[in-house]
PDB file of N, CA and C in Angstrom:
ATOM      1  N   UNK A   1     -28.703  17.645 -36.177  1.00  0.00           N
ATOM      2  CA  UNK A   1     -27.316  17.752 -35.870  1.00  0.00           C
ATOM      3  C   UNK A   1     -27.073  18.618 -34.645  1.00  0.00           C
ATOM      4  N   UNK A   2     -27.244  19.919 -34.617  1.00  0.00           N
ATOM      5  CA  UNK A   2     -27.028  20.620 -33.636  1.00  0.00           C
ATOM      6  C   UNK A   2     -28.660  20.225 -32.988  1.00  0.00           C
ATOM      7  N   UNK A   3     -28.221  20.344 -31.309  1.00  0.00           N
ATOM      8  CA  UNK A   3     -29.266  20.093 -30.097  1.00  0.00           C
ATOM      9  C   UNK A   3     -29.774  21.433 -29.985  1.00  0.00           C
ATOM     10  N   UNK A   4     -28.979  22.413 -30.136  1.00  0.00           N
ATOM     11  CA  UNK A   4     -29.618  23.821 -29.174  1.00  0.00           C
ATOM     12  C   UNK A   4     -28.426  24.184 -28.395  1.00  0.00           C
ATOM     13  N   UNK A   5     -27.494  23.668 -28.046  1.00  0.00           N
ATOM     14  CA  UNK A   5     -26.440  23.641 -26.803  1.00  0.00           C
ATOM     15  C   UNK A   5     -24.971  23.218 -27.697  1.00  0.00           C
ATOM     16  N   UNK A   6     -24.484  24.836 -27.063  1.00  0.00           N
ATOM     17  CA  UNK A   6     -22.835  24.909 -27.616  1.00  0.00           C
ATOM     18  C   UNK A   6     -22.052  24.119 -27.160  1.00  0.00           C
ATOM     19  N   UNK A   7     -21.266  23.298 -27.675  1.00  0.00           N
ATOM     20  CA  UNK A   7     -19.710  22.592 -26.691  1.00  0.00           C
ATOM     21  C   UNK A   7     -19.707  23.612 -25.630  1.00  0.00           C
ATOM     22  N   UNK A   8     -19.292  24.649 -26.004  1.00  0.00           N
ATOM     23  CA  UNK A   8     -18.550  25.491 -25.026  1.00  0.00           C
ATOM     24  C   UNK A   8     -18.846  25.824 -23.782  1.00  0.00           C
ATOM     25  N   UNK A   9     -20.233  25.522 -23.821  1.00  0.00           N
ATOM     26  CA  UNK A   9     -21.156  25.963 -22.351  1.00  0.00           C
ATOM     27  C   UNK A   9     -20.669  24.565 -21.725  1.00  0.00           C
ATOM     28  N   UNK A  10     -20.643  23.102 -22.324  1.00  0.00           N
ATOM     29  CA  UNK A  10     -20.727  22.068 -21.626  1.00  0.00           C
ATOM     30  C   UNK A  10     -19.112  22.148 -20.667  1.00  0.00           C
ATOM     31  N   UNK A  11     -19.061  21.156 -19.610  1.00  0.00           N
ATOM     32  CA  UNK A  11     -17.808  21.304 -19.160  1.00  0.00           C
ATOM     33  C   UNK A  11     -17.069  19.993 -20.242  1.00  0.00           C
ATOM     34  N   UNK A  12     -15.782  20.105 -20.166  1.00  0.00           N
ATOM     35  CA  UNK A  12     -15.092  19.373 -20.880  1.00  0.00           C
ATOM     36  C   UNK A  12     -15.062  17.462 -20.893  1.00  0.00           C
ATOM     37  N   UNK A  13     -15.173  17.605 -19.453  1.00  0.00           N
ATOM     38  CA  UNK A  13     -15.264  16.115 -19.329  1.00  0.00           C
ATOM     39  C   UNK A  13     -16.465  15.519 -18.043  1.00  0.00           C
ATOM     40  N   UNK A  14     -16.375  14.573 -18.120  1.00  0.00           N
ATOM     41  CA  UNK A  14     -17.626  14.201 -17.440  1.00  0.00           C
ATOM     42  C   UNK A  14     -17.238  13.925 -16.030  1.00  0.00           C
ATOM     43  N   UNK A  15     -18.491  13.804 -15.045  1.00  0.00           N
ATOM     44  CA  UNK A  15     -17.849  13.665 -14.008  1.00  0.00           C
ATOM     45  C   UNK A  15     -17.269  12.296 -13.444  1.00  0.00           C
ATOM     46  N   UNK A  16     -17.670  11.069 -13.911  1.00  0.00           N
ATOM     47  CA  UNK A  16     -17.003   9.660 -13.895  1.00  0.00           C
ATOM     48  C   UNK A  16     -15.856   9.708 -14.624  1.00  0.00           C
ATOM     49  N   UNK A  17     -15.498  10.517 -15.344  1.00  0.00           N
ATOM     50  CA  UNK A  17     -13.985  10.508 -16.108  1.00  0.00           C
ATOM     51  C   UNK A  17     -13.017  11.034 -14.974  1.00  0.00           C
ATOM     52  N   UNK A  18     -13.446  12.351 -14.520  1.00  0.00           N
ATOM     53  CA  UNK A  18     -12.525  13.335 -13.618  1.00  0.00           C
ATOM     54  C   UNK A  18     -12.493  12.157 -12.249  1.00  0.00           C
ATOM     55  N   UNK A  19     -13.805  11.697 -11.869  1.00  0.00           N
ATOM     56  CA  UNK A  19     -13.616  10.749 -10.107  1.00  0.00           C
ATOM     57  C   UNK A  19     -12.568   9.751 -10.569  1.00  0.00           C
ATOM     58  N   UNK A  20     -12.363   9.412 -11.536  1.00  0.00           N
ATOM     59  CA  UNK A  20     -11.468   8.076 -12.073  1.00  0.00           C
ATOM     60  C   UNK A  20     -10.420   8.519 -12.532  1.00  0.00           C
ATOM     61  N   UNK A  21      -9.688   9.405 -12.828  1.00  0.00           N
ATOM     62  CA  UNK A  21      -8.708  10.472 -12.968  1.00  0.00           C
ATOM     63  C   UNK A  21      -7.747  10.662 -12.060  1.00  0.00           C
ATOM     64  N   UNK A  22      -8.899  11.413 -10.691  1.00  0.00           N
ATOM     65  CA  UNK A  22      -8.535  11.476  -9.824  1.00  0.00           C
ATOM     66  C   UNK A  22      -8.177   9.952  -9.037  1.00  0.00           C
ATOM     67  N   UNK A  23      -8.536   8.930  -8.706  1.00  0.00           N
ATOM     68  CA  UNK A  23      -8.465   7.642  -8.574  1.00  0.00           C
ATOM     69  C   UNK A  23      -7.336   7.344  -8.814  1.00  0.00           C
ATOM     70  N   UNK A  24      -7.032   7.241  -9.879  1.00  0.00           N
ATOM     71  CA  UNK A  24      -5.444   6.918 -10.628  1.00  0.00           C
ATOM     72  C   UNK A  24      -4.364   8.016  -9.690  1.00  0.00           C
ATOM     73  N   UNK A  25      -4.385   8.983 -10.322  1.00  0.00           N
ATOM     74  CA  UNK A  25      -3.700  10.282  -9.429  1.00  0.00           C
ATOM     75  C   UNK A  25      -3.385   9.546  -7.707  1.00  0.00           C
ATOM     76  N   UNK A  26      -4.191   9.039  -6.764  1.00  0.00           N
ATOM     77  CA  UNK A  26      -4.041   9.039  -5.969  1.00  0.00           C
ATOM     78  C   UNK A  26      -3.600   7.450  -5.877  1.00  0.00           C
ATOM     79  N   UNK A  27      -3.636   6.727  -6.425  1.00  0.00           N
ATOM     80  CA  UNK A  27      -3.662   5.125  -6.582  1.00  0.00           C
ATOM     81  C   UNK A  27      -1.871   5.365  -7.273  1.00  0.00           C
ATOM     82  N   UNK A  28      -1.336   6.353  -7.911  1.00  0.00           N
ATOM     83  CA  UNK A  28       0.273   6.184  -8.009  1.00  0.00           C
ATOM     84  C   UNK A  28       0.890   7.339  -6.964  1.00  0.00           C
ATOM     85  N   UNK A  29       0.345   7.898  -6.227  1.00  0.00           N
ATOM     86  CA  UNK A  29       1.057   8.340  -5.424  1.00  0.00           C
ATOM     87  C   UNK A  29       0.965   7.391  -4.310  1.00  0.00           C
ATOM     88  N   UNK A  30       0.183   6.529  -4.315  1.00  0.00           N
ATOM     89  CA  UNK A  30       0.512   5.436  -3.198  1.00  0.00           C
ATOM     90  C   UNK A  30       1.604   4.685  -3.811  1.00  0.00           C
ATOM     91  N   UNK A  31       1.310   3.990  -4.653  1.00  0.00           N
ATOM     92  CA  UNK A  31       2.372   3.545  -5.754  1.00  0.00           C
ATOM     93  C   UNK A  31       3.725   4.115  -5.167  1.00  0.00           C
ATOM     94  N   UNK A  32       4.534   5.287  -5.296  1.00  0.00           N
ATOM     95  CA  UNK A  32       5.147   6.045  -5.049  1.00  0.00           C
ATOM     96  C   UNK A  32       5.687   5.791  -3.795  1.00  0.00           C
ATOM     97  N   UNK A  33       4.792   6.374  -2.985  1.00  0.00           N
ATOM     98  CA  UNK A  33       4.856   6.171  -1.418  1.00  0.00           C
ATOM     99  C   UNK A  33       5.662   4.849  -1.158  1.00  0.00           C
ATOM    100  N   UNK A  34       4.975   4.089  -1.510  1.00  0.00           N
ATOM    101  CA  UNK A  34       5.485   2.259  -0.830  1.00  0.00           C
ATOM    102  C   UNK A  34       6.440   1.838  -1.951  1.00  0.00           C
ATOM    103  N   UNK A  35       7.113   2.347  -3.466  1.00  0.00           N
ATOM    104  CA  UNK A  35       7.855   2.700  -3.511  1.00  0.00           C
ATOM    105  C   UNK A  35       9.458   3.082  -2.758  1.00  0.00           C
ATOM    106  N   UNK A  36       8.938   3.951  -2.392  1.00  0.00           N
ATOM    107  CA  UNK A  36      10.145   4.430  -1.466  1.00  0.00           C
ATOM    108  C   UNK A  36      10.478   3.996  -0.229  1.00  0.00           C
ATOM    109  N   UNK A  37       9.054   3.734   0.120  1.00  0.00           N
ATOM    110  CA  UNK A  37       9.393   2.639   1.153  1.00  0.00           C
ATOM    111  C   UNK A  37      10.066   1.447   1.270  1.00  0.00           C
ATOM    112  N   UNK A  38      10.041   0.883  -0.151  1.00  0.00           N
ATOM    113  CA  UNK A  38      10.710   0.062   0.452  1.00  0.00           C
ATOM    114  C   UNK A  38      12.315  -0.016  -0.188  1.00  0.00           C
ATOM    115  N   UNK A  39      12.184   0.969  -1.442  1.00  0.00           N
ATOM    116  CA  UNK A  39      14.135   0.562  -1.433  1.00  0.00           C
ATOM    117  C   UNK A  39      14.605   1.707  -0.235  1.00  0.00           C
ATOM    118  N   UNK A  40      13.740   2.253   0.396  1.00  0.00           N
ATOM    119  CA  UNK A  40      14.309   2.662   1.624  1.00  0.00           C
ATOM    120  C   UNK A  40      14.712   1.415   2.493  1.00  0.00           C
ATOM    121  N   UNK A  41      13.937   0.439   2.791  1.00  0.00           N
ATOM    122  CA  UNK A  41      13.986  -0.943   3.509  1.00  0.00           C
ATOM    123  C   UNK A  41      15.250  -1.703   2.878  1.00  0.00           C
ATOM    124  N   UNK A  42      15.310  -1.665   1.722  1.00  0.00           N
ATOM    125  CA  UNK A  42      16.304  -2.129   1.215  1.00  0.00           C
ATOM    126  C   UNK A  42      17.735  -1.767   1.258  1.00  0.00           C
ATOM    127  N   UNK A  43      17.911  -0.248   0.742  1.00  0.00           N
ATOM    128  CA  UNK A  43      19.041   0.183   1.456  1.00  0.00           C
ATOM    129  C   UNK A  43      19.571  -0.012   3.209  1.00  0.00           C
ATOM    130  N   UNK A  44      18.234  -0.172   3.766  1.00  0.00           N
ATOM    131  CA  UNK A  44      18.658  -0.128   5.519  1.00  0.00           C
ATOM    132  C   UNK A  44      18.963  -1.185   5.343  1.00  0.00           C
ATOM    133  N   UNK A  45      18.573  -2.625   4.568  1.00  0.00           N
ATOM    134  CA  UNK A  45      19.278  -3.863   5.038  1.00  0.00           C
ATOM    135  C   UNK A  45      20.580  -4.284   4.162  1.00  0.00           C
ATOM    136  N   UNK A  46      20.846  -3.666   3.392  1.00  0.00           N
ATOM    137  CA  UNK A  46      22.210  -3.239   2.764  1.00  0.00           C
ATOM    138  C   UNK A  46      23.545  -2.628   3.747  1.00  0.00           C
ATOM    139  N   UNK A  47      22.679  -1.647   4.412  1.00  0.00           N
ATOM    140  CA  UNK A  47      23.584  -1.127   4.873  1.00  0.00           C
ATOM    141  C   UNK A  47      23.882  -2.042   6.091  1.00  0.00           C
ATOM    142  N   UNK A  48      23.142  -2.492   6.778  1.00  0.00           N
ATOM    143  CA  UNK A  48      22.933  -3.302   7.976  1.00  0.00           C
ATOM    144  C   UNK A  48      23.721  -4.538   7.872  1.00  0.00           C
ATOM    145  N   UNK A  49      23.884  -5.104   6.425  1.00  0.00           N
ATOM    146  CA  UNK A  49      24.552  -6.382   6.070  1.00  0.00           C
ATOM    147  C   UNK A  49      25.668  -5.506   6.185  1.00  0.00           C
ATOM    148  N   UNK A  50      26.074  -4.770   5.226  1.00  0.00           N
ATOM    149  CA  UNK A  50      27.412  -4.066   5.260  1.00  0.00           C
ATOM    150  C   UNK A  50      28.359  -3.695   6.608  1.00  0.00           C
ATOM    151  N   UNK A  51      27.776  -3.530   7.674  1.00  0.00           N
ATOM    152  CA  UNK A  51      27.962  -3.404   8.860  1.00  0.00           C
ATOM    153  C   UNK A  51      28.211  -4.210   9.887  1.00  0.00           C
ATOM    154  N   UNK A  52      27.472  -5.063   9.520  1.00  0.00           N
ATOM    155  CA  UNK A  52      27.553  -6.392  10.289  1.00  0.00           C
ATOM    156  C   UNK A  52      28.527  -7.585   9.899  1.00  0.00           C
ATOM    157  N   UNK A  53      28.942  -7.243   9.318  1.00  0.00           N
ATOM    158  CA  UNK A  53      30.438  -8.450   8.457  1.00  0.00           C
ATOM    159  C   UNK A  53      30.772  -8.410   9.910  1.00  0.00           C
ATOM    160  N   UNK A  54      31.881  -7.151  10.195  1.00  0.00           N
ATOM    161  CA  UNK A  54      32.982  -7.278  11.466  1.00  0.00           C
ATOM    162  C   UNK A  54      32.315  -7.779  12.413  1.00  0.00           C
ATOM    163  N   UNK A  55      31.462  -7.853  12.820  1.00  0.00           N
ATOM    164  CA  UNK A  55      30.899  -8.508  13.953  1.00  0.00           C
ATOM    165  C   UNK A  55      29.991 -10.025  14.073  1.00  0.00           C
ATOM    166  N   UNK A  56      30.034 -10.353  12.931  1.00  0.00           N
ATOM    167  CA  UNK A  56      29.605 -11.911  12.588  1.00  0.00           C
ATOM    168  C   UNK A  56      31.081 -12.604  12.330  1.00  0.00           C
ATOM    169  N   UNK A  57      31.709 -11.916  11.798  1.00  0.00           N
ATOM    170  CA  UNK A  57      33.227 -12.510  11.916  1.00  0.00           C
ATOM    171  C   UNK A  57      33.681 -12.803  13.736  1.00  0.00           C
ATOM    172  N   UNK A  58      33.395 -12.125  14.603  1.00  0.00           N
ATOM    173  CA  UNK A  58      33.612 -11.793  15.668  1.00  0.00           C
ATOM    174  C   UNK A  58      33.405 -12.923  16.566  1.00  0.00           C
ATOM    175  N   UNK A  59      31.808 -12.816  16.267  1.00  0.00           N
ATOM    176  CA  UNK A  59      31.122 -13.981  16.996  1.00  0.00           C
ATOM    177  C   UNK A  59      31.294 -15.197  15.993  1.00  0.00           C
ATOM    178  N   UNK A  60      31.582 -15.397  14.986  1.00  0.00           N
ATOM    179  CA  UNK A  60      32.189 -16.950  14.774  1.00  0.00           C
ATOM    180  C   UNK A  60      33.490 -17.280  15.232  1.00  0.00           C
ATOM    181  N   UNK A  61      34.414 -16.562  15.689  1.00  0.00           N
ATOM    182  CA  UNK A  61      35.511 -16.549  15.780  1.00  0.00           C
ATOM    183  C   UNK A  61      35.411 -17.111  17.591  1.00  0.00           C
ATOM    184  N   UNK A  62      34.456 -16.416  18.329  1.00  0.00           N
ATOM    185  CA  UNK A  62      34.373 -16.837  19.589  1.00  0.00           C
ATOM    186  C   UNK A  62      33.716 -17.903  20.124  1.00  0.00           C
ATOM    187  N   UNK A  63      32.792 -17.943  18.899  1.00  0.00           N
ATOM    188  CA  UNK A  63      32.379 -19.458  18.926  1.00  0.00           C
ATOM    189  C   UNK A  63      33.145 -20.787  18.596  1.00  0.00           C
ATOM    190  N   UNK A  64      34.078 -20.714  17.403  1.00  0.00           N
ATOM    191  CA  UNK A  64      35.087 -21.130  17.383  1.00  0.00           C
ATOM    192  C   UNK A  64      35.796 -21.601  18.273  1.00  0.00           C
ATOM    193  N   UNK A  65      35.911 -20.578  19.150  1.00  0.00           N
ATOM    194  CA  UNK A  65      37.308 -20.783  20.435  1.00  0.00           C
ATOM    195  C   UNK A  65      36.806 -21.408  21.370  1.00  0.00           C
ATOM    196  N   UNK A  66      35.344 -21.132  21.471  1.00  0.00           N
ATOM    197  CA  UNK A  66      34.471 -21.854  22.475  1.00  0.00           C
ATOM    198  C   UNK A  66      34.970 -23.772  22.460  1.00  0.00           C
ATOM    199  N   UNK A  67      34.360 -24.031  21.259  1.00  0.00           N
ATOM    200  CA  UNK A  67      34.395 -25.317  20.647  1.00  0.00           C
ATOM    201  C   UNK A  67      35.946 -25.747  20.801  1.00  0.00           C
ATOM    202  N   UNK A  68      37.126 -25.146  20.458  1.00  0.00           N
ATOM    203  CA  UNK A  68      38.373 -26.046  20.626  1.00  0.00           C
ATOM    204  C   UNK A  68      38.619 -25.817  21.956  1.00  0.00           C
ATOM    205  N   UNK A  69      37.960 -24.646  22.771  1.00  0.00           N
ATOM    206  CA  UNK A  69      38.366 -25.279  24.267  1.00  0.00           C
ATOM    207  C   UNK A  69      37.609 -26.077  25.221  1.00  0.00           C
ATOM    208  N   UNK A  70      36.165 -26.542  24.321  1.00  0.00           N
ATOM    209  CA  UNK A  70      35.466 -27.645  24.862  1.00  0.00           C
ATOM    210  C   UNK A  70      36.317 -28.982  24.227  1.00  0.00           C
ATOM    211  N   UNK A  71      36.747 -29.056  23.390  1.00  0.00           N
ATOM    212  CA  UNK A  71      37.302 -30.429  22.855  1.00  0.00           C
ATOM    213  C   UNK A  71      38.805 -30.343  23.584  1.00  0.00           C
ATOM    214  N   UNK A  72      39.418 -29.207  24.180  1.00  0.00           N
ATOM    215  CA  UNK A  72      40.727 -29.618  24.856  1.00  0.00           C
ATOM    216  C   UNK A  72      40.190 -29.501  26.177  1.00  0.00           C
ATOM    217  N   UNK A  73      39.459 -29.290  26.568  1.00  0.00           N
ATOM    218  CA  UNK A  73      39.001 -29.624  28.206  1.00  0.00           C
ATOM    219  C   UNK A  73      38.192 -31.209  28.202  1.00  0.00           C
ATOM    220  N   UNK A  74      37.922 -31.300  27.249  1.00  0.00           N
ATOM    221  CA  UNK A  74      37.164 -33.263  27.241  1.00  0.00           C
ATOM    222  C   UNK A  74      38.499 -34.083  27.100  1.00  0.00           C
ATOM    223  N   UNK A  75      39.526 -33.664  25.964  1.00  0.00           N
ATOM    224  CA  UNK A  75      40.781 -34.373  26.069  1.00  0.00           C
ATOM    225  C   UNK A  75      41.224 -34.564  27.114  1.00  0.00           C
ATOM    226  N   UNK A  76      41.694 -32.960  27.696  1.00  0.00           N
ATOM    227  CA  UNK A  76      42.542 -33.528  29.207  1.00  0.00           C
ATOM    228  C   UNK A  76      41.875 -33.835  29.708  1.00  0.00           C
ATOM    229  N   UNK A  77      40.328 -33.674  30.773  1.00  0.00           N
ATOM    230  CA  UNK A  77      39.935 -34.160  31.856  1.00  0.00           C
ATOM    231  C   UNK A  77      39.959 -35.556  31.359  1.00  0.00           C
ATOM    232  N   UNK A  78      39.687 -36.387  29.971  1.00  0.00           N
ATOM    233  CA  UNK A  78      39.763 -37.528  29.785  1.00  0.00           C
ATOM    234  C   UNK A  78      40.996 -38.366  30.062  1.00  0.00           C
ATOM    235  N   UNK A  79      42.230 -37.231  29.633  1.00  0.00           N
ATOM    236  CA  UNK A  79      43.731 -37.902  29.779  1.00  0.00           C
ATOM    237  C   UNK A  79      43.834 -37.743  31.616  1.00  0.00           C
ATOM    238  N   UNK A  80      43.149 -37.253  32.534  1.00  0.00           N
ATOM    239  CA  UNK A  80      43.258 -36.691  33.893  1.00  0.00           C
ATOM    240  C   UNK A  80      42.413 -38.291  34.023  1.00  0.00           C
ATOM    241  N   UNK A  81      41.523 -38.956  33.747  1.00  0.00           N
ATOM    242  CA  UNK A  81      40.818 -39.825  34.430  1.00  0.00           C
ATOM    243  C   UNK A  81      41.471 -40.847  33.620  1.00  0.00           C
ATOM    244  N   UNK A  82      42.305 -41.467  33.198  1.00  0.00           N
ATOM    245  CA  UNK A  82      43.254 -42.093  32.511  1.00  0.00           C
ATOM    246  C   UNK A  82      44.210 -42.642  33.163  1.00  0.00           C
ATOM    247  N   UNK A  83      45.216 -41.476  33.742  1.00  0.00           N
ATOM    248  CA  UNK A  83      46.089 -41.190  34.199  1.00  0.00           C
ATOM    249  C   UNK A  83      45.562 -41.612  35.979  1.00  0.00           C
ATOM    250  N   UNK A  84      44.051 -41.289  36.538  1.00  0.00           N
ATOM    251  CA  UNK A  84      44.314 -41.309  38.160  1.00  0.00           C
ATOM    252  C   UNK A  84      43.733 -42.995  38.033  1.00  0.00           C
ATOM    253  N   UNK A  85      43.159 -43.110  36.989  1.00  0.00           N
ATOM    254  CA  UNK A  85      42.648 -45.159  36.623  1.00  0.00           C
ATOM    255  C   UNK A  85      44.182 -45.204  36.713  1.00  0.00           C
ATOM    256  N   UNK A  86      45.065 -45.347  36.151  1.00  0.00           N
ATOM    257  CA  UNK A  86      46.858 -46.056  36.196  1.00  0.00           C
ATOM    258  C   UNK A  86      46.896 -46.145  37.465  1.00  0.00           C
ATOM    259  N   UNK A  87      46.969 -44.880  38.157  1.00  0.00           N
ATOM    260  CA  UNK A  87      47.619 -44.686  39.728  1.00  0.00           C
ATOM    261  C   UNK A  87      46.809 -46.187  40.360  1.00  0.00           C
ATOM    262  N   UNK A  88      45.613 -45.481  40.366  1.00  0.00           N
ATOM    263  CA  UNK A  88      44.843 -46.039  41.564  1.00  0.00           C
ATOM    264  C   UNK A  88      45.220 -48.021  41.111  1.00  0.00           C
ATOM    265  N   UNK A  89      45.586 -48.024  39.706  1.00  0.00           N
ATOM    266  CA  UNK A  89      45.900 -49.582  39.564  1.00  0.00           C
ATOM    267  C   UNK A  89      47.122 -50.129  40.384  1.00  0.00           C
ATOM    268  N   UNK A  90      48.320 -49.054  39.983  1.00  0.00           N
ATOM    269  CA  UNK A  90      49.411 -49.759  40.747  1.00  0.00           C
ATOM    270  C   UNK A  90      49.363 -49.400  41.891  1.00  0.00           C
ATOM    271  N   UNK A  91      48.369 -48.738  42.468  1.00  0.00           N
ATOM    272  CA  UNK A  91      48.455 -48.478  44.015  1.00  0.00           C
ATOM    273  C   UNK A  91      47.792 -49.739  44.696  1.00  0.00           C
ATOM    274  N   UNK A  92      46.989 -49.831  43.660  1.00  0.00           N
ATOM    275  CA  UNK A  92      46.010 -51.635  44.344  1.00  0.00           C
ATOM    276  C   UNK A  92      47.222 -52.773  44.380  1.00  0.00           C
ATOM    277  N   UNK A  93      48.075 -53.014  43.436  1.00  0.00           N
ATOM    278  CA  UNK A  93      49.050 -53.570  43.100  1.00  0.00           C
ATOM    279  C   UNK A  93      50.425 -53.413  44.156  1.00  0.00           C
ATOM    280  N   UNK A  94      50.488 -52.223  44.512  1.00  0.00           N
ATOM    281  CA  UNK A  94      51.394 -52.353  45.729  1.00  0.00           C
ATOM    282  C   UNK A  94      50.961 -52.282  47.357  1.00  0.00           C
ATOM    283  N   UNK A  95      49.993 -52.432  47.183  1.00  0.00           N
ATOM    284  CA  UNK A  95      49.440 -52.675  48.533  1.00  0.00           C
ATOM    285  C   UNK A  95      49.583 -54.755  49.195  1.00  0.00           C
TER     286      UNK A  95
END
């Protein structure tokens, strides 16, 4: 039963227990780390959406305006080449 050798002299735990201990220990402070990293990332694109409303409103709005003053500049220059086709007809016509 007894070897010769007290518990007490031995150390408590072995040394593949403590390297793997330690392992873990450092394997959740990475954990941790990238963690925070990223609802840090998350909050920045929270906040970034949050911010960016007024100015996506902005630029649709100018894009918008873009577009109805391309469709009223195709109208008139279309009603402008319409209108100089008439002329130039009754001008052939009264000649």
């Amino acid at each position: 039963m007894w070897d010769g050798q007290e518990r007490r002299s031995q150390q408590p735990y072995c040394r593949g227990h403590l390297e793997f201990s330690n392992t873990l220990v450092r394997i959740e402070e990475r954990l941790i780390a990238v963690d925070r990293r990223i609802n840090g990332t998350i909050d920045d694109v929270k906040h970034h959406i949050e911010n960016s409303r007024p100015r996506n409103i902005a630029l649709i709005g100018a894009l918008l305006t873009i577009v109805i003053f391309l469709i009223n500049f195709s109208y008139g220059l279309g009603q402008n080449q319409k209108q100089i086709a008439v002329n130039t007809i009754k001008l052939e016509k009264s000649k």
